[in-house]
N, C-alpha and C. Protein backbone atom coordinates (compact mmCIF):
# COMPACT_ATOMS: atom_id res chain seq x y z
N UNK A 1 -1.49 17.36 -11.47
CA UNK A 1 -0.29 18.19 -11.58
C UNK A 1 0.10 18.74 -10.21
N UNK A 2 -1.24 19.15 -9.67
CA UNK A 2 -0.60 19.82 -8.37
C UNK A 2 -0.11 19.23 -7.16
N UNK A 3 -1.05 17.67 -7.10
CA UNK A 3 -0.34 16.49 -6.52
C UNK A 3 1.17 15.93 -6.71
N UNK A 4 1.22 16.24 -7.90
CA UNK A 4 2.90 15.55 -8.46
C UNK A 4 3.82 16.71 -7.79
N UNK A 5 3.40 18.10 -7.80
CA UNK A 5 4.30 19.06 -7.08
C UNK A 5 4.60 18.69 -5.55
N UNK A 6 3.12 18.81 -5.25
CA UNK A 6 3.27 18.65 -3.73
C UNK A 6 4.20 17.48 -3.40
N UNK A 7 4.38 15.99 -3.70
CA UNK A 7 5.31 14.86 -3.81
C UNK A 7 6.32 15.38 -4.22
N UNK A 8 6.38 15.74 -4.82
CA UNK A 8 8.27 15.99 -5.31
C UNK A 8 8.25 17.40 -3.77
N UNK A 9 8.01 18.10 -3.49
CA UNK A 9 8.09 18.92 -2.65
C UNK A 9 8.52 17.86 -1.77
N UNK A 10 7.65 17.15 -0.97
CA UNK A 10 7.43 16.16 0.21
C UNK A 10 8.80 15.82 -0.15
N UNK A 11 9.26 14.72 -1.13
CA UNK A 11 10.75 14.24 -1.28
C UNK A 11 11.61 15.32 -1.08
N UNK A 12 11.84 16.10 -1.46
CA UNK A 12 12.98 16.91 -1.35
C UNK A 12 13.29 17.66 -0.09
N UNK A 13 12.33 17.53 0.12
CA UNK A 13 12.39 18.14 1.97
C UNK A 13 12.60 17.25 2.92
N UNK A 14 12.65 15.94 2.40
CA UNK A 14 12.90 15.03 3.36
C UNK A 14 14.20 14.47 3.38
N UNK A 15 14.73 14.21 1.95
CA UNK A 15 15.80 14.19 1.46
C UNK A 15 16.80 15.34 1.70
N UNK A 16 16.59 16.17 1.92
CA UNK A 16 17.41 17.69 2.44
C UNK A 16 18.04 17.68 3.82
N UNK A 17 16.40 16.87 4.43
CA UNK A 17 16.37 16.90 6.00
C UNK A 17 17.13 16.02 6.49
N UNK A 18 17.10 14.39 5.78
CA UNK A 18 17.84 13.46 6.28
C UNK A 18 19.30 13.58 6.39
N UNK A 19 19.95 14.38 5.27
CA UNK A 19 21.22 14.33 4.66
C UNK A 19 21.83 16.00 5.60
N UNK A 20 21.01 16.60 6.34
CA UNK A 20 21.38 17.56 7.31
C UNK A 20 21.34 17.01 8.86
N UNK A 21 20.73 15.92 8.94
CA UNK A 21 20.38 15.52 9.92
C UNK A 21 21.86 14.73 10.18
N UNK A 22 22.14 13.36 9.46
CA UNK A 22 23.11 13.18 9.09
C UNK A 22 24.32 13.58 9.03
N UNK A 23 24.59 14.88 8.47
CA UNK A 23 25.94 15.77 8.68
C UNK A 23 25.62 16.56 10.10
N UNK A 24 24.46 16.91 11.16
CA UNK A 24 24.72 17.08 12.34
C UNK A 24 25.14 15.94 13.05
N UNK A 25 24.65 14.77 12.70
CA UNK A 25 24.71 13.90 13.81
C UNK A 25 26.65 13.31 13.87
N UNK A 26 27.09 13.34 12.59
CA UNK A 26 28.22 13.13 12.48
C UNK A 26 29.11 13.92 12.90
N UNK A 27 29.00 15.27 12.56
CA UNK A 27 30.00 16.51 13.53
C UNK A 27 29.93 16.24 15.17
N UNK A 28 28.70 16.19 15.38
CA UNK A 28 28.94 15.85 16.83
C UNK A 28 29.84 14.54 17.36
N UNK A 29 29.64 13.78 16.32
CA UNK A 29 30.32 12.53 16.98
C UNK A 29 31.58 13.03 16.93
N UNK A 30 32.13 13.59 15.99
CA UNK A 30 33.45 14.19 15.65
C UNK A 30 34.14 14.95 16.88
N UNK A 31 33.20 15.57 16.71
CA UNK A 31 33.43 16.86 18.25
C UNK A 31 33.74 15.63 19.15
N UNK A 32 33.28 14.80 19.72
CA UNK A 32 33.29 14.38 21.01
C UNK A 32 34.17 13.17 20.95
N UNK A 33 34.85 12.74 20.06
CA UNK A 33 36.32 11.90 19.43
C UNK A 33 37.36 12.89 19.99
N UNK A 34 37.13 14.28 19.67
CA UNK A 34 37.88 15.34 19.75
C UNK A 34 38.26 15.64 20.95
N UNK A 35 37.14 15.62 21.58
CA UNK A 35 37.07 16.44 23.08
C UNK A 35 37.53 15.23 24.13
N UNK A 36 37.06 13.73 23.89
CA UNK A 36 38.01 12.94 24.67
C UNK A 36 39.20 12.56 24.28
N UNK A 37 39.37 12.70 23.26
CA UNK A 37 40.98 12.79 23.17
C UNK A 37 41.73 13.82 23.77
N UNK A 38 41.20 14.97 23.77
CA UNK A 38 41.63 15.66 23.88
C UNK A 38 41.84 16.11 25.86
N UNK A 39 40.68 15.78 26.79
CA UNK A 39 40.72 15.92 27.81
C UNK A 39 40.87 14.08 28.44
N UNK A 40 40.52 13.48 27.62
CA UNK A 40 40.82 11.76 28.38
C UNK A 40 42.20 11.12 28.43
N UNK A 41 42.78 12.15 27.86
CA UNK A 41 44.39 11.15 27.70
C UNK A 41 45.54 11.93 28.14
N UNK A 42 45.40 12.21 29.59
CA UNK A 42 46.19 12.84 30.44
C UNK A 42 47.48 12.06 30.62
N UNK A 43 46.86 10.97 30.83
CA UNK A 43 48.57 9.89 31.07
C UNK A 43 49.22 9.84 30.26
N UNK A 44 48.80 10.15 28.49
CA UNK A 44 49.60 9.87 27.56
C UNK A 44 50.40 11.11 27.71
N UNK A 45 49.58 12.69 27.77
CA UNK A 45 50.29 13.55 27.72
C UNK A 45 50.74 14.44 29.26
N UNK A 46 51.35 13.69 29.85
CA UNK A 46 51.72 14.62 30.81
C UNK A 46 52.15 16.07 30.94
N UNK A 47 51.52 17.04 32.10
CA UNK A 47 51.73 18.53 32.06
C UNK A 47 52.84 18.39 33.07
N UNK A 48 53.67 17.62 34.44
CA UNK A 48 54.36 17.90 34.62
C UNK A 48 55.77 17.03 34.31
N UNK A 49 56.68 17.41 35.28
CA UNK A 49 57.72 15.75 34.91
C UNK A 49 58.76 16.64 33.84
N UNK A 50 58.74 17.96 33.75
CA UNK A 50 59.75 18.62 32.50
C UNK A 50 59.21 18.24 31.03
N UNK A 51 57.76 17.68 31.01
CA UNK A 51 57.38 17.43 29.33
C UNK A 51 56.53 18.43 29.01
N UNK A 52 56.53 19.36 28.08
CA UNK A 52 55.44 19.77 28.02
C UNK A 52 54.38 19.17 26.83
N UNK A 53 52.93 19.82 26.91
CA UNK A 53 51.67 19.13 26.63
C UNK A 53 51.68 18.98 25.31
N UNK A 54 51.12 18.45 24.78
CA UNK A 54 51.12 18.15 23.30
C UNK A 54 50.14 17.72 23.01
N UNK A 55 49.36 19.09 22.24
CA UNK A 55 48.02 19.67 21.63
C UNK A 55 47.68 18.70 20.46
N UNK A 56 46.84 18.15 19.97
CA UNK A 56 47.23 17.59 18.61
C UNK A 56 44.89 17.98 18.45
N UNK A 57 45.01 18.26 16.83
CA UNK A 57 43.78 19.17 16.55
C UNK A 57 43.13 18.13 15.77
């Protein structure tokens, strides 16, 4: 009995862990889609020339 706890313990903590691990590893990728779009695409959005910048979130 106390073996079958400890296993289901073991699974669920790993299963918790993977599926957090997972949703960090994906926000970051997110973030950084974000952040070069956002600072890599100067030519698309020019600051001078009478245009102004165009933020997009």
């Amino acid at each position: 009995m106390k073996t079958k706890l400890t296993l289901v313990a073991i699974a669920t903590s790993l299963a918790v862990g993977g599926t957090g691990l997972w949703l960090l590893i994906s926000e970051k990728q997110a973030a950084w889609e974000r952040r070069e779009k956002f600072f890599g695409s100067s030519n698309e959005y020019p600051t001078s020339g009478g245009e102004k910048m165009k933020v997009e979130w």
